[in-house]
PDB file of N, CA and C in Angstrom:
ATOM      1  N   UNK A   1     134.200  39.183 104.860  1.00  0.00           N
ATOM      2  CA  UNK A   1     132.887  39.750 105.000  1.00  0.00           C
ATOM      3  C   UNK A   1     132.354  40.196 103.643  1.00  0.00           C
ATOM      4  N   UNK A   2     133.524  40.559 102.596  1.00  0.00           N
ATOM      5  CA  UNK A   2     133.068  41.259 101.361  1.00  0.00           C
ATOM      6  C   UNK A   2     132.257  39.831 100.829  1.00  0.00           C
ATOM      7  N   UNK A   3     133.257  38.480 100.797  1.00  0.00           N
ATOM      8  CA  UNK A   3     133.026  37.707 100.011  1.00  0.00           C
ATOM      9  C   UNK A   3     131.279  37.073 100.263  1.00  0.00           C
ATOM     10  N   UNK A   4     130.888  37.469 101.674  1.00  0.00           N
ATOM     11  CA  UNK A   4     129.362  36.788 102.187  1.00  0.00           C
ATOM     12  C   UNK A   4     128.723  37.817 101.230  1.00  0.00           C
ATOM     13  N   UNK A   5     129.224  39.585 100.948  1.00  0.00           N
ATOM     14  CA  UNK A   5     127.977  39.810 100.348  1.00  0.00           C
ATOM     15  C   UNK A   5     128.063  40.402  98.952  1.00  0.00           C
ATOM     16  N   UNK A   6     128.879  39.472  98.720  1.00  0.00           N
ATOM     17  CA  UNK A   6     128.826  39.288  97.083  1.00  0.00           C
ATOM     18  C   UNK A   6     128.389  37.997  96.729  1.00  0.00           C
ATOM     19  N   UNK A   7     128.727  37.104  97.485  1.00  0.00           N
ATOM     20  CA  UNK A   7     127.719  35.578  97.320  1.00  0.00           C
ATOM     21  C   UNK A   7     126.333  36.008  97.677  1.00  0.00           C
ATOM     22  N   UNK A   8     125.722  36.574  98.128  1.00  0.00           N
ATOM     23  CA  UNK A   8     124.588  37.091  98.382  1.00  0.00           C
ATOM     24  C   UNK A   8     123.801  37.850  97.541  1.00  0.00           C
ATOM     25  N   UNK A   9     124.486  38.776  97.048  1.00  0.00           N
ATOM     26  CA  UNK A   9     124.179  39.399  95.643  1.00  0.00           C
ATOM     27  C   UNK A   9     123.932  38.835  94.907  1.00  0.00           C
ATOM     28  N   UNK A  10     124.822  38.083  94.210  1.00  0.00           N
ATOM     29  CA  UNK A  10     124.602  36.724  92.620  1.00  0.00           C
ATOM     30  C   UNK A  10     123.403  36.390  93.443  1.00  0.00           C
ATOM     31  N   UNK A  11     123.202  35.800  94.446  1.00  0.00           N
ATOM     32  CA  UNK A  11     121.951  35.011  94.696  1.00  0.00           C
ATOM     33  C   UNK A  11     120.694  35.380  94.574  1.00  0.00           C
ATOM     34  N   UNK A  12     120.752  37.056  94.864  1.00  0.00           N
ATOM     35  CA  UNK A  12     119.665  37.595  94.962  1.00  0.00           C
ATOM     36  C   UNK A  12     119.342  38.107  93.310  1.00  0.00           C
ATOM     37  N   UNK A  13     120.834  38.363  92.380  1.00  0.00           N
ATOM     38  CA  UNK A  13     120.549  38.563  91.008  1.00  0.00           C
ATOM     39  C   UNK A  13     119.730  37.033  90.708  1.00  0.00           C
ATOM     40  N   UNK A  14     120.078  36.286  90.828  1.00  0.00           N
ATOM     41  CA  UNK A  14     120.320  34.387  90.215  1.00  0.00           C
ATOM     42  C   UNK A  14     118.477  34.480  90.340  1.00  0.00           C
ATOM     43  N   UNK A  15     118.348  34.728  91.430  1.00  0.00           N
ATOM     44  CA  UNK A  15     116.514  34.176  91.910  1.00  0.00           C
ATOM     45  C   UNK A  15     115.698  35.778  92.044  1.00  0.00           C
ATOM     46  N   UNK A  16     115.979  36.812  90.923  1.00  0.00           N
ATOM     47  CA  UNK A  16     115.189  37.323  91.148  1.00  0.00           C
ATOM     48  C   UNK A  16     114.160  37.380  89.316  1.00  0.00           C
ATOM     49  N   UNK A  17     112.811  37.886  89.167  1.00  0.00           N
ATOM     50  CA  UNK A  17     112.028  37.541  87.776  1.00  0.00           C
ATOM     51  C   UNK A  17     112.805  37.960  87.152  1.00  0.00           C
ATOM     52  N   UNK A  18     112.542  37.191  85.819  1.00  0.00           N
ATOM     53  CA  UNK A  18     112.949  37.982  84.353  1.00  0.00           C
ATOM     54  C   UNK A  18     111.920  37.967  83.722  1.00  0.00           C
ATOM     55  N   UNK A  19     111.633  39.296  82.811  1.00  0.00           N
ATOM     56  CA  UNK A  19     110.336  38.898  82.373  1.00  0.00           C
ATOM     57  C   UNK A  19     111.230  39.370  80.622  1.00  0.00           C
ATOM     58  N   UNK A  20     110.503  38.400  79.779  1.00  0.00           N
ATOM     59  CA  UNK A  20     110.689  38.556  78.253  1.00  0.00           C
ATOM     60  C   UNK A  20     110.337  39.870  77.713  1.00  0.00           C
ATOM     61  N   UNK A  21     110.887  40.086  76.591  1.00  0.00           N
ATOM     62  CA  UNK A  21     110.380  41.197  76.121  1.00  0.00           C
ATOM     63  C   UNK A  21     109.108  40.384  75.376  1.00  0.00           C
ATOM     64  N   UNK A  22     108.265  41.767  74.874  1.00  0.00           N
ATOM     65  CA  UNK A  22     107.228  41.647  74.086  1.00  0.00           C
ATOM     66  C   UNK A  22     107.606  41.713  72.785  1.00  0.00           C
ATOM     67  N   UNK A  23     107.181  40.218  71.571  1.00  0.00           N
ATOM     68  CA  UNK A  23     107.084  40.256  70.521  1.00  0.00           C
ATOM     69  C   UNK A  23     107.394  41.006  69.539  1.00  0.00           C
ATOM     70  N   UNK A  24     106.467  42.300  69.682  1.00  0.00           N
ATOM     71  CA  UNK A  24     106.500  43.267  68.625  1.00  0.00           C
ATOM     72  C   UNK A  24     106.966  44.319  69.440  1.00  0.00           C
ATOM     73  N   UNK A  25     108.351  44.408  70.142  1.00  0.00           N
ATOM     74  CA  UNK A  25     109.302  45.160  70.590  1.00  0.00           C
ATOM     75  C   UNK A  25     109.589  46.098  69.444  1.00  0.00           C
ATOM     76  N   UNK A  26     110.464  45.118  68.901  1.00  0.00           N
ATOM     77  CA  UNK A  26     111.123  45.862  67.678  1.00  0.00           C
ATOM     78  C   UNK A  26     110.629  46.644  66.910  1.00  0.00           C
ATOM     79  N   UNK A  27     108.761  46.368  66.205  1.00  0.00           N
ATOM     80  CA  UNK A  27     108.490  46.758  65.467  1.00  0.00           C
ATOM     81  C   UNK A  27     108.252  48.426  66.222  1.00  0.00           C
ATOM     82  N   UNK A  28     107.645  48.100  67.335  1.00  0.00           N
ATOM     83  CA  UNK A  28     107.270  49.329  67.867  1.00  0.00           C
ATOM     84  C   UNK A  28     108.335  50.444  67.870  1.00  0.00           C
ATOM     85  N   UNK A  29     109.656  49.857  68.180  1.00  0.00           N
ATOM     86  CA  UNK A  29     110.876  50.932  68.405  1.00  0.00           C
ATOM     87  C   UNK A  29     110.727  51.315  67.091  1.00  0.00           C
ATOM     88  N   UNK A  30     111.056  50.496  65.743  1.00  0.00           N
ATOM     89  CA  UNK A  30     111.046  50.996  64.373  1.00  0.00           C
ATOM     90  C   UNK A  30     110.266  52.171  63.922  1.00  0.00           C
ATOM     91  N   UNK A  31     108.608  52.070  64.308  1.00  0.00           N
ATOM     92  CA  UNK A  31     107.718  52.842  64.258  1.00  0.00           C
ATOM     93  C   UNK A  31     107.487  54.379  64.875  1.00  0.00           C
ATOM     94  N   UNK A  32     107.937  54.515  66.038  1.00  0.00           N
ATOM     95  CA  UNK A  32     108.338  55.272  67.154  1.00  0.00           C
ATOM     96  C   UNK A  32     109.326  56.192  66.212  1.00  0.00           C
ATOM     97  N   UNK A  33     110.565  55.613  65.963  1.00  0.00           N
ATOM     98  CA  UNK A  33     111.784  55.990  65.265  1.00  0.00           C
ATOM     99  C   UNK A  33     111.452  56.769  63.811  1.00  0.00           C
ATOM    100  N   UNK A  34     110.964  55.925  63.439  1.00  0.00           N
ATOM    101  CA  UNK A  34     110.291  56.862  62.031  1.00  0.00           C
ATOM    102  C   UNK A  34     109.154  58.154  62.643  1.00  0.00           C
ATOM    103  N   UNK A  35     108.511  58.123  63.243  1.00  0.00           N
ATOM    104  CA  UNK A  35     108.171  59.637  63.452  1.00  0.00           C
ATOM    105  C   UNK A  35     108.309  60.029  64.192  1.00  0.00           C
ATOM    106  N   UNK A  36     109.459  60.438  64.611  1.00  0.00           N
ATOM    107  CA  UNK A  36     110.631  61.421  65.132  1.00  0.00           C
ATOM    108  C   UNK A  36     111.242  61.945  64.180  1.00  0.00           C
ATOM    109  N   UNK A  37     111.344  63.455  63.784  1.00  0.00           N
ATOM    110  CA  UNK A  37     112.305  64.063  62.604  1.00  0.00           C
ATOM    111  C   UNK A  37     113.289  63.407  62.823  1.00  0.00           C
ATOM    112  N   UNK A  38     114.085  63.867  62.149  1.00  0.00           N
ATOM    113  CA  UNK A  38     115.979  63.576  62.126  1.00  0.00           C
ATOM    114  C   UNK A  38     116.287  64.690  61.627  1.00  0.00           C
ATOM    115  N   UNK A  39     117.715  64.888  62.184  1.00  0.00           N
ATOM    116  CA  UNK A  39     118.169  66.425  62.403  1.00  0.00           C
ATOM    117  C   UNK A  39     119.004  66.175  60.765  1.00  0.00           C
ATOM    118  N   UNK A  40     118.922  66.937  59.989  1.00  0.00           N
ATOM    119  CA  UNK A  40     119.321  67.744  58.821  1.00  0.00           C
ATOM    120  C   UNK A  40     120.095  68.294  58.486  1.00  0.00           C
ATOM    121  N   UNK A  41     120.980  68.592  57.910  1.00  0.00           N
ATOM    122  CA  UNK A  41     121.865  69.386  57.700  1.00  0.00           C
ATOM    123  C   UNK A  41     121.463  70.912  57.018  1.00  0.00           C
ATOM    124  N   UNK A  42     122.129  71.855  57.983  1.00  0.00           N
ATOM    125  CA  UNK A  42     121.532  73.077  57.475  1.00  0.00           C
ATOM    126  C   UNK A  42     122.878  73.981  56.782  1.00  0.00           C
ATOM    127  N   UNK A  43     121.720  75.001  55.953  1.00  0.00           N
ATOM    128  CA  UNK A  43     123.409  75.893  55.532  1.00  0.00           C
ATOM    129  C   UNK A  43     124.004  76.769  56.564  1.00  0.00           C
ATOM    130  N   UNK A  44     124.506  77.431  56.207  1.00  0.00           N
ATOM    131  CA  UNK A  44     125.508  78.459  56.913  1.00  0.00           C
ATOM    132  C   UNK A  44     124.422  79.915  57.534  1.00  0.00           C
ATOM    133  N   UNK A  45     123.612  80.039  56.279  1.00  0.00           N
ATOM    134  CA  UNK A  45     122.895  81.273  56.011  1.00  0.00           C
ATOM    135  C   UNK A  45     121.769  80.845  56.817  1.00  0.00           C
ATOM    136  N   UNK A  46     120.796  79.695  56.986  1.00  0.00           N
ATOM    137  CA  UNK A  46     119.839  79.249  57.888  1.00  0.00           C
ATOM    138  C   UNK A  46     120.566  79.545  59.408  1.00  0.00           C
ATOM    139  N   UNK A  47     121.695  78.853  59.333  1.00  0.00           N
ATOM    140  CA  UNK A  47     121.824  78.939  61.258  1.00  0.00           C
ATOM    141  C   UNK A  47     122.438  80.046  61.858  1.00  0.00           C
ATOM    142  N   UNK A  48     122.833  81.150  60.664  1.00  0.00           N
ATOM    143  CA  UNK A  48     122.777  82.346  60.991  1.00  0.00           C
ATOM    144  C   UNK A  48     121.530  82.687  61.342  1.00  0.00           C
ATOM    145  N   UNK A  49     120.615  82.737  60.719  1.00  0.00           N
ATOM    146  CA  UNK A  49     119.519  82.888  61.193  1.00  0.00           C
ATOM    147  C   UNK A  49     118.714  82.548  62.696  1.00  0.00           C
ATOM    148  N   UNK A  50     118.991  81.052  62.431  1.00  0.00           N
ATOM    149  CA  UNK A  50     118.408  80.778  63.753  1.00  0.00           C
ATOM    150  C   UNK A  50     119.190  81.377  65.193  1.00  0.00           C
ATOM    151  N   UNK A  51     120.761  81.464  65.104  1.00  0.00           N
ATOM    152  CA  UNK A  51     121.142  82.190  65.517  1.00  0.00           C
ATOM    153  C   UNK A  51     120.261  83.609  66.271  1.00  0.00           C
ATOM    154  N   UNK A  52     120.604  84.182  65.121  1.00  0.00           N
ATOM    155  CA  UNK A  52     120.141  85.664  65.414  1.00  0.00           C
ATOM    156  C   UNK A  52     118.327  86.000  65.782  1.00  0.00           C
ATOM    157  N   UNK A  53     117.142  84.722  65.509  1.00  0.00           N
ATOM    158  CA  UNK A  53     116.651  85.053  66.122  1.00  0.00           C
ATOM    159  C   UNK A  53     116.224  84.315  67.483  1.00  0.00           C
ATOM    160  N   UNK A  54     117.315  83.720  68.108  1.00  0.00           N
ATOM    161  CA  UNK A  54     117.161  83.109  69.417  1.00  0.00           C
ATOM    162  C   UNK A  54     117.825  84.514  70.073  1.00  0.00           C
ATOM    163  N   UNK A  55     118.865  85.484  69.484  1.00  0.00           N
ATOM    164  CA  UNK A  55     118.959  86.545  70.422  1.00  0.00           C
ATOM    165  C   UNK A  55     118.666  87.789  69.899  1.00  0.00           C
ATOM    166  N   UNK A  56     117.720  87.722  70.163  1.00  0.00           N
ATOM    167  CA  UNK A  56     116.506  89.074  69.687  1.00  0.00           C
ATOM    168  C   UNK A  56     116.874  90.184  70.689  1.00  0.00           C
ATOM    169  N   UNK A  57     116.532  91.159  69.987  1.00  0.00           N
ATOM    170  CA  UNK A  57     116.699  92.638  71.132  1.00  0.00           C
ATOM    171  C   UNK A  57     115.352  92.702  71.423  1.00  0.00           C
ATOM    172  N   UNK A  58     115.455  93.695  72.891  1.00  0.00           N
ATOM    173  CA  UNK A  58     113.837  94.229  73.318  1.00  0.00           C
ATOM    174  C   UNK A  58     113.330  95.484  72.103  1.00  0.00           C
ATOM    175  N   UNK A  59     112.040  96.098  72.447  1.00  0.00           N
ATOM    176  CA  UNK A  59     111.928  96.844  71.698  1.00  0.00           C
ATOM    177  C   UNK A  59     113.167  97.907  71.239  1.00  0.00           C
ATOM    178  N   UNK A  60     112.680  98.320  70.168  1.00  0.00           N
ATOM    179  CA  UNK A  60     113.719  99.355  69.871  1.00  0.00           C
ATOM    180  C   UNK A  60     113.745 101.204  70.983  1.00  0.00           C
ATOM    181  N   UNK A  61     112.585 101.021  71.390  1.00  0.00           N
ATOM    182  CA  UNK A  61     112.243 102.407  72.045  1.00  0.00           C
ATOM    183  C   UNK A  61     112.669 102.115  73.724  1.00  0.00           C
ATOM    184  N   UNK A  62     112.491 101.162  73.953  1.00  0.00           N
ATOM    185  CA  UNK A  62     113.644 100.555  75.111  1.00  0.00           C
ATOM    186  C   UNK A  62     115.015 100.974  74.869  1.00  0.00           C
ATOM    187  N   UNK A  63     115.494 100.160  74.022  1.00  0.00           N
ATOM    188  CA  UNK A  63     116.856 100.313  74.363  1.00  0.00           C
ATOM    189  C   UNK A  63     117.219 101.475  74.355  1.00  0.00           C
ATOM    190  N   UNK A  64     116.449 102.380  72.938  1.00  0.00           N
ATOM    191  CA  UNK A  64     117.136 104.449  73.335  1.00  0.00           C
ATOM    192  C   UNK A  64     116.920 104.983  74.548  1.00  0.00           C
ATOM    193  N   UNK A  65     115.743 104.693  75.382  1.00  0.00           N
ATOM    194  CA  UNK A  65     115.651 105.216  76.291  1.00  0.00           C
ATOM    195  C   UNK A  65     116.329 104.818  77.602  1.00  0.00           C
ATOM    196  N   UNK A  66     117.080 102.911  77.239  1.00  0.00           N
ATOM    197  CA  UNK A  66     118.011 102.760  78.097  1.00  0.00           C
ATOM    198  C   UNK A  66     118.675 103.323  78.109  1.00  0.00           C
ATOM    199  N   UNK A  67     119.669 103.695  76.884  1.00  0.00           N
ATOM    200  CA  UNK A  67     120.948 104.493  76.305  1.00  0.00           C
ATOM    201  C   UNK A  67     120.717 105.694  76.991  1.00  0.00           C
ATOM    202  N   UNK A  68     119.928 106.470  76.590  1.00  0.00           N
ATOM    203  CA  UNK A  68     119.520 107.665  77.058  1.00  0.00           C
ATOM    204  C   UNK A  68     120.172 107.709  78.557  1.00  0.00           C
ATOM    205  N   UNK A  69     119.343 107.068  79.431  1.00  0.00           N
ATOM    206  CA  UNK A  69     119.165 106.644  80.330  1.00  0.00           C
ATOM    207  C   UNK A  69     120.435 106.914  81.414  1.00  0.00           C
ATOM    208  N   UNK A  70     121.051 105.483  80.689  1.00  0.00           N
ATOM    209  CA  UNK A  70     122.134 105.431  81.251  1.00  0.00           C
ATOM    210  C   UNK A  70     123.655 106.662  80.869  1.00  0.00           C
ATOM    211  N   UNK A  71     123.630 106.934  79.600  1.00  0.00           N
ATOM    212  CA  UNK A  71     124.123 108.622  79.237  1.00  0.00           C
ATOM    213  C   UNK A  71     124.352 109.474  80.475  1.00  0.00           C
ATOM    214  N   UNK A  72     122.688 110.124  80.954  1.00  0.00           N
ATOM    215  CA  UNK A  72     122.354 110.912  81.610  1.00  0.00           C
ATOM    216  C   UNK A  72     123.257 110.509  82.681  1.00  0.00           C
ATOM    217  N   UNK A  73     122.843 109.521  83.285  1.00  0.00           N
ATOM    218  CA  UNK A  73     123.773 109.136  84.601  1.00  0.00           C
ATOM    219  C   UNK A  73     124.884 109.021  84.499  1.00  0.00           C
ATOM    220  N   UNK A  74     125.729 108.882  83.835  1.00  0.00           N
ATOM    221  CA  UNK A  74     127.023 108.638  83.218  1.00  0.00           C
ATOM    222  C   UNK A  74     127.499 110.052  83.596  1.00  0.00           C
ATOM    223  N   UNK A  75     126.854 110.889  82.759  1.00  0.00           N
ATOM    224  CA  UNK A  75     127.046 112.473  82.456  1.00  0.00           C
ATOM    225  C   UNK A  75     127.175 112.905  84.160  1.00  0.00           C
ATOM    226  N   UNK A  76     126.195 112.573  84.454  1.00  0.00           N
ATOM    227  CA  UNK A  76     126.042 113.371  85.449  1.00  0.00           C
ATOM    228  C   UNK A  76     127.099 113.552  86.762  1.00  0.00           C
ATOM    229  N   UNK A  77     127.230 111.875  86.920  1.00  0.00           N
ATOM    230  CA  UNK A  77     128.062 111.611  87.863  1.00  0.00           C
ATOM    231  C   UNK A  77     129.778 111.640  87.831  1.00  0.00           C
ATOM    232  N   UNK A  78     130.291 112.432  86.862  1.00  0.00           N
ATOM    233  CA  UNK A  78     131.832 113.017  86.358  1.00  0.00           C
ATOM    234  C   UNK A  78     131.670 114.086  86.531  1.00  0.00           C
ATOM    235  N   UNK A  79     132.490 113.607  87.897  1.00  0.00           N
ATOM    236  CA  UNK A  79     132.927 114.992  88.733  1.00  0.00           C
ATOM    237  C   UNK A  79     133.805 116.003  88.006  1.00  0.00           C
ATOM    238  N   UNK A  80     133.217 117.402  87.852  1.00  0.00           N
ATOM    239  CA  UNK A  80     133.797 118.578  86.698  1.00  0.00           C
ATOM    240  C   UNK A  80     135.604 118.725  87.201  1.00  0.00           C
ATOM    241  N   UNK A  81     135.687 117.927  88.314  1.00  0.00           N
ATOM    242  CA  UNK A  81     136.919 118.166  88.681  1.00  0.00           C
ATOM    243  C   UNK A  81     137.864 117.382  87.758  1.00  0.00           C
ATOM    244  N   UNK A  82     137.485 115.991  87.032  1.00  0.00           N
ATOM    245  CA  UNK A  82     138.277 115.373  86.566  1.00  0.00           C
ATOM    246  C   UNK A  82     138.667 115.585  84.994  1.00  0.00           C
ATOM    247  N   UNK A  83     137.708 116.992  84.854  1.00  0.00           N
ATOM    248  CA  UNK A  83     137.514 117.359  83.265  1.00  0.00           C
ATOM    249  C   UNK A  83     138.877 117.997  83.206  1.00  0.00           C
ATOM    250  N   UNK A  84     139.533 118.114  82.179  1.00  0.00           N
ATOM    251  CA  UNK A  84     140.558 119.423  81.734  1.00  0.00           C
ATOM    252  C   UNK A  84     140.461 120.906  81.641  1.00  0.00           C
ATOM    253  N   UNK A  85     140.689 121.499  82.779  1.00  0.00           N
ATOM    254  CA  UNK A  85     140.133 122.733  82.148  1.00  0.00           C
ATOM    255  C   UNK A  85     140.908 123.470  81.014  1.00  0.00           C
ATOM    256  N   UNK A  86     140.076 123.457  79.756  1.00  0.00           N
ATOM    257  CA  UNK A  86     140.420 123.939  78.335  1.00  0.00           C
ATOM    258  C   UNK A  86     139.876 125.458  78.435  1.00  0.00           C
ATOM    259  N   UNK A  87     140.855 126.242  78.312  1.00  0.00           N
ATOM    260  CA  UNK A  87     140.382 127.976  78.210  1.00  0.00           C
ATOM    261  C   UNK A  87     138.980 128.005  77.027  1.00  0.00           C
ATOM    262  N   UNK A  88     138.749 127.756  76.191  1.00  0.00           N
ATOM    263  CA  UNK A  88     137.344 127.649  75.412  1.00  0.00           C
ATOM    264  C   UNK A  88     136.632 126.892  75.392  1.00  0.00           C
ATOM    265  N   UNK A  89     136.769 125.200  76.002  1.00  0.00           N
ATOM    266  CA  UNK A  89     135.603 124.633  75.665  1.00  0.00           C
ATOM    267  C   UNK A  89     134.871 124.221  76.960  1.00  0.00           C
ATOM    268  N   UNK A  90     133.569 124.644  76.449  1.00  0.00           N
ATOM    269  CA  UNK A  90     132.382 124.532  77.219  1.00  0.00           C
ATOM    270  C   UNK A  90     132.356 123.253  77.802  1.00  0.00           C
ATOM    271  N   UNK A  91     132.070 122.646  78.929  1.00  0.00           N
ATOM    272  CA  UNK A  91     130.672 121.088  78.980  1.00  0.00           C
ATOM    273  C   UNK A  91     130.335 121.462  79.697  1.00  0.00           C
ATOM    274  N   UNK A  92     129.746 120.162  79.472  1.00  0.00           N
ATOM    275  CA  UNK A  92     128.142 119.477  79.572  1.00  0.00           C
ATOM    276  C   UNK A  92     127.479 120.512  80.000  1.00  0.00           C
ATOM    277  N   UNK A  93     127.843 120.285  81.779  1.00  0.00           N
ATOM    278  CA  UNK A  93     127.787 120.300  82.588  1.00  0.00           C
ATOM    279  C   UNK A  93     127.816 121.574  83.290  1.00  0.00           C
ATOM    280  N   UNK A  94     128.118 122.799  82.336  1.00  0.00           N
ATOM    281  CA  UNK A  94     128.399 124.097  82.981  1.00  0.00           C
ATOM    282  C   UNK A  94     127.157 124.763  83.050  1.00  0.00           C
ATOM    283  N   UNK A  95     126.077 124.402  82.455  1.00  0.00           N
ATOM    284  CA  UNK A  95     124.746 125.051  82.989  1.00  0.00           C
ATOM    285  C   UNK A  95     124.369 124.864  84.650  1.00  0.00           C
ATOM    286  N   UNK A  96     125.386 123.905  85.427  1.00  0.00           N
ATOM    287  CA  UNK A  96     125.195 123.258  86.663  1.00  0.00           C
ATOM    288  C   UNK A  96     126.014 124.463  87.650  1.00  0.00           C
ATOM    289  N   UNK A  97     126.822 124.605  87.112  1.00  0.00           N
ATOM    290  CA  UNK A  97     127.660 125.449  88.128  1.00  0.00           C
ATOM    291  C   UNK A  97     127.554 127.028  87.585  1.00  0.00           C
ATOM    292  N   UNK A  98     126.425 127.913  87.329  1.00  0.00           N
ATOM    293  CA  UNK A  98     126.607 128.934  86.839  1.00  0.00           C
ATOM    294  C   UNK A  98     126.850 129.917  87.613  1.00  0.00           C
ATOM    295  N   UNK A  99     128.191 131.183  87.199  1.00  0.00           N
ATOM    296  CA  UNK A  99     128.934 131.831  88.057  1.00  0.00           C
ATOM    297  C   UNK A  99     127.811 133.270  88.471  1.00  0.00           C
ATOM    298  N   UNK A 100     126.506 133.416  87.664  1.00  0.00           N
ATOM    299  CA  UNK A 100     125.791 134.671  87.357  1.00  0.00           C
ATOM    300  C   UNK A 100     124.913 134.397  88.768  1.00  0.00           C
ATOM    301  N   UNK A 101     124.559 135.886  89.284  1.00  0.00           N
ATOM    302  CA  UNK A 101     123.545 136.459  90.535  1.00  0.00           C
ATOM    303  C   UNK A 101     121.958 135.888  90.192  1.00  0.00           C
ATOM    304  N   UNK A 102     121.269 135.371  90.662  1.00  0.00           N
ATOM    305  CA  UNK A 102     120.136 135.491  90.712  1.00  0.00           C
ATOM    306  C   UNK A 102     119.710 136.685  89.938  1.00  0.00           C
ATOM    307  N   UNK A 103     118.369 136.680  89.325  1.00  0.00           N
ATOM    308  CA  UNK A 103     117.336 138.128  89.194  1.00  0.00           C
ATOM    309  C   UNK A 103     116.862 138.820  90.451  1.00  0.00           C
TER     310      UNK A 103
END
């Protein structure tokens, strides 16, 4: 059964158009080819560059206030239980739990 449709195939390759190329094929690819840059060799110090500015930071007042940001929450959410309690030193965090009466 393979062999009916592979004789069938050639036949349908054998009798189907061919059409020629056009004349000035070549010249056209040549032409085409010439204005297209060609890639260059660069130094060390250029593709550092390009490097560094394909990964650009956001503003600068962003990111402190990410930092910030994320700090605060950081801070906040360490539970005073997991701190050491050190006989003198203060944190952060002790304005949160203050031992004094109301006014």
């Amino acid at each position: 059964m393979s062999d009916t449709k592979d004789e069938r195939l050639e036949e349908l390759l054998r009798s189907r158009r061919f059409e020629p190329a056009s004349p000035d094929l070549e010249e056209r690819i040549i032409l085409k080819a010439q204005s297209i840059p060609q890639n260059q060799p660069i130094s060390l110090i250029q593709w550092m560059k390009q490097l560094f500015a394909e990964f650009h930071l956001p503003k600068p007042a962003y990111v402190l206030a990410g930092t910030l940001a994320l700090g605060f929450v950081v801070g906040f959410y360490t539970p005073s239980d997991t701190i050491p309690d050190d006989a003198g030193a203060v944190h952060v965090q002790s304005f949160l739990y203050a031992d004094e009466e109301p006014l």
